[in-house]
Structures are given as C-alpha cells and as structure tokens.
Protein backbone atom coordinates (compact mmCIF):
# COMPACT_ATOMS: atom_id res chain seq x y z
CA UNK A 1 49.84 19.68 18.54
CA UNK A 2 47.71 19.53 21.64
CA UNK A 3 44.95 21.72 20.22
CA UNK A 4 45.00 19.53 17.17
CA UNK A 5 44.67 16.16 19.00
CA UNK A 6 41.94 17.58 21.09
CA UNK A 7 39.82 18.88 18.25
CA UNK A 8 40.11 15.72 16.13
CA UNK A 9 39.11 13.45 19.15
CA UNK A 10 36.03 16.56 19.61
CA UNK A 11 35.01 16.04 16.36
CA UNK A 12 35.08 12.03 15.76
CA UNK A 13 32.78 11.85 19.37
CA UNK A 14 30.21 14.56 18.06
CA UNK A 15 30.16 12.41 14.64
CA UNK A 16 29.65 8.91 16.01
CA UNK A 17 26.37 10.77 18.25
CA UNK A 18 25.03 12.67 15.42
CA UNK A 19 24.84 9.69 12.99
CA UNK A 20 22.65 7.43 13.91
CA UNK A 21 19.87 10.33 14.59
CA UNK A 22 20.81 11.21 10.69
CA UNK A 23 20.07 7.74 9.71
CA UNK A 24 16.93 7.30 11.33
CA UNK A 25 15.56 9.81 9.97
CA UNK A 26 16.40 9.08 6.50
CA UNK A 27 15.29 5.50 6.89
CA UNK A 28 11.55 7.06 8.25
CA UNK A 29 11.38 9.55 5.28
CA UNK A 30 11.82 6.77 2.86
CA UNK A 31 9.14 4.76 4.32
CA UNK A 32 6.71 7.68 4.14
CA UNK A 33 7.36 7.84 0.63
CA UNK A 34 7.00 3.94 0.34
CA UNK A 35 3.89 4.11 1.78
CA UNK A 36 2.33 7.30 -0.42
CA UNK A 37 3.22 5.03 -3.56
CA UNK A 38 1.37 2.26 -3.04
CA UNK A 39 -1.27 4.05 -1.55
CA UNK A 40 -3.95 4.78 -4.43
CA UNK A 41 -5.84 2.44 -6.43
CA UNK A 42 -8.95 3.81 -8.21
CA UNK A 43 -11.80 1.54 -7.66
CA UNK A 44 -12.72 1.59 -11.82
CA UNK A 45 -8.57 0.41 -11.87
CA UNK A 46 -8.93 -1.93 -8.73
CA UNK A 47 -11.79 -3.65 -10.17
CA UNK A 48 -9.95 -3.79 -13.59
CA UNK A 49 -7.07 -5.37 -11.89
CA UNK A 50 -9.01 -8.13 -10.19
CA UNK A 51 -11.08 -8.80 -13.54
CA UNK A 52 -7.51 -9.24 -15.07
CA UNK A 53 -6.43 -11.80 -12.32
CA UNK A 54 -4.08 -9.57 -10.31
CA UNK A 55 -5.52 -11.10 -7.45
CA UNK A 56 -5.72 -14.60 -8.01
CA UNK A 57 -3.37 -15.31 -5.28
CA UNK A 58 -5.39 -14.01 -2.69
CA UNK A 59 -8.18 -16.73 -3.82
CA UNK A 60 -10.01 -13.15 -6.20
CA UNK A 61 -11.45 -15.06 -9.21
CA UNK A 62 -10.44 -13.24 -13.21
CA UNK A 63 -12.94 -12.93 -15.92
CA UNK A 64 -16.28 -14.66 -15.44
CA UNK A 65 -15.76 -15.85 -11.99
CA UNK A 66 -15.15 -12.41 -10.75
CA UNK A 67 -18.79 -11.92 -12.37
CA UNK A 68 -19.96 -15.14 -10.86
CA UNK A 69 -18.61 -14.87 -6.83
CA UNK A 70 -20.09 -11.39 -6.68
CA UNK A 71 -23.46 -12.06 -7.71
CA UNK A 72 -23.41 -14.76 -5.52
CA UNK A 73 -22.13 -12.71 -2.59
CA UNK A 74 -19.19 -14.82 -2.13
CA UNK A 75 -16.71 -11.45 -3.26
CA UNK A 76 -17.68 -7.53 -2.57
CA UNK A 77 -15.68 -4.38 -1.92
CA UNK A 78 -14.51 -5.56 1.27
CA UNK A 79 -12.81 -8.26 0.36
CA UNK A 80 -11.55 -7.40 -2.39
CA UNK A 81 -10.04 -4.27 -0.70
CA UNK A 82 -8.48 -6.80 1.60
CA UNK A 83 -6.87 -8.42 -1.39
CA UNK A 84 -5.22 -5.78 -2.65
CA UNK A 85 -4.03 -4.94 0.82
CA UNK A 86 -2.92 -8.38 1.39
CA UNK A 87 -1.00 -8.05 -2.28
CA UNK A 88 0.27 -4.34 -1.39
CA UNK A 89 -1.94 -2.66 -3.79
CA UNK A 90 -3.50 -0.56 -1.52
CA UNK A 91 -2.69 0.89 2.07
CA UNK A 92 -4.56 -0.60 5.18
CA UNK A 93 -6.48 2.86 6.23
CA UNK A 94 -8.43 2.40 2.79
CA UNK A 95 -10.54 -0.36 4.63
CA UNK A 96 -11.49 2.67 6.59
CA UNK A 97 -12.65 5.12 3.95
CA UNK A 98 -16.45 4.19 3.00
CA UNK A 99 -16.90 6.40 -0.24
CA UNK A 100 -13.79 4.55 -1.64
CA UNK A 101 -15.48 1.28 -0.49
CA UNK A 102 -19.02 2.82 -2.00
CA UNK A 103 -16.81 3.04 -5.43
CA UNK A 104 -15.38 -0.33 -5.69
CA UNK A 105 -18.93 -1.90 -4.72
CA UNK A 106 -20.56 0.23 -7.72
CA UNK A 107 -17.88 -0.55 -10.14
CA UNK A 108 -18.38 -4.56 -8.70
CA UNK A 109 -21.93 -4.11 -9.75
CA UNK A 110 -21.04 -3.07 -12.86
CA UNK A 111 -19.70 -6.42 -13.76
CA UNK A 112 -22.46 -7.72 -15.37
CA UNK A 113 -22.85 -5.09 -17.83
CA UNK A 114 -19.79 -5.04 -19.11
C-alpha cells in the first residue's frame, strides 16, 4: 500500500513539471506554422490585391487611383509592402528582401499598361 502511495505521489510531481515544458512547445510550433502561412505574397498577386482594394484600409488606393498615386510617387513597393504587413499579408523580413521589392516595383510599373 506504501509502494502504491509513493509511486502515485512520484508520478503526479513528475507530471505537473513535465507539462508546462510540453505546452510551450506546442504553443511555439504553432506559431512557426502561423507565421510560414502568411508569409508569401507574389508581387504579380500583391499588386493584384491592392488594384482590387485589399488595402484600402491602410490608406492603398483600388483601380485608377492605385494607377494615379504611383505615377505620382505618392505609393511604390515600399509602401505598399508595408501595407500588406500592416494587414498581415505578408511577414515583416519581406521589407528586407530587395528582389521581392524589385518585383512588386516592376509589376507597380506595369499599371499603366494594363
């Protein structure tokens, strides 16, 4: 009866250390795979998406204006790579990466001959 006591108390003090290790590490996997979703945005889809007024909450004009504010400087890949940051589109380290920035200003320049 002893032994049986003993091993129960043993085993309910291992549990109550080992959980919350488990559950931290659960809770970082899922953000990792948070994160790798909303990661990507292709700049042809990006641009697509602000054209469409995905971004009109982060002050991105749709349609025309889109046209309008980047041929007269006011929007270019920068900012609207901020927007979709600000809206969760895209993850902050793609401010970083200049080929995907090279891409979004081409397809921005592209506006106009659509």
């Amino acid at each position: 009866m002893k032994s049986f006591i003993i091993t129960g108390l043993s085993t309910l003090v291992l549990g109550s250390f080992l959980t919350p290790v488990n559950a931290t590490e659960v809770v970082a996997v899922n953000s990792n795979i948070e994160e790798t979703r909303m990661s990507y945005v292709s700049p042809v889809n990006l641009v697509n998406h602000a054209r469409g007024g995905s971004f009109t909450e982060q002050v991105i004009p749709s349609h025309i204006g889109l046209s309008l504010a980047v041929k007269s400087n006011k929007i270019d890949a920068e900012t609207l790579v901020e927007s979709a940051i600000s809206a969760g589109r895209l993850s902050s380290s793609t401010l970083d990466n200049s080929r995907y920035l090279s891409a979004v200003e081409f397809e921005l320049s592209r506006l106009d001959n659509d």
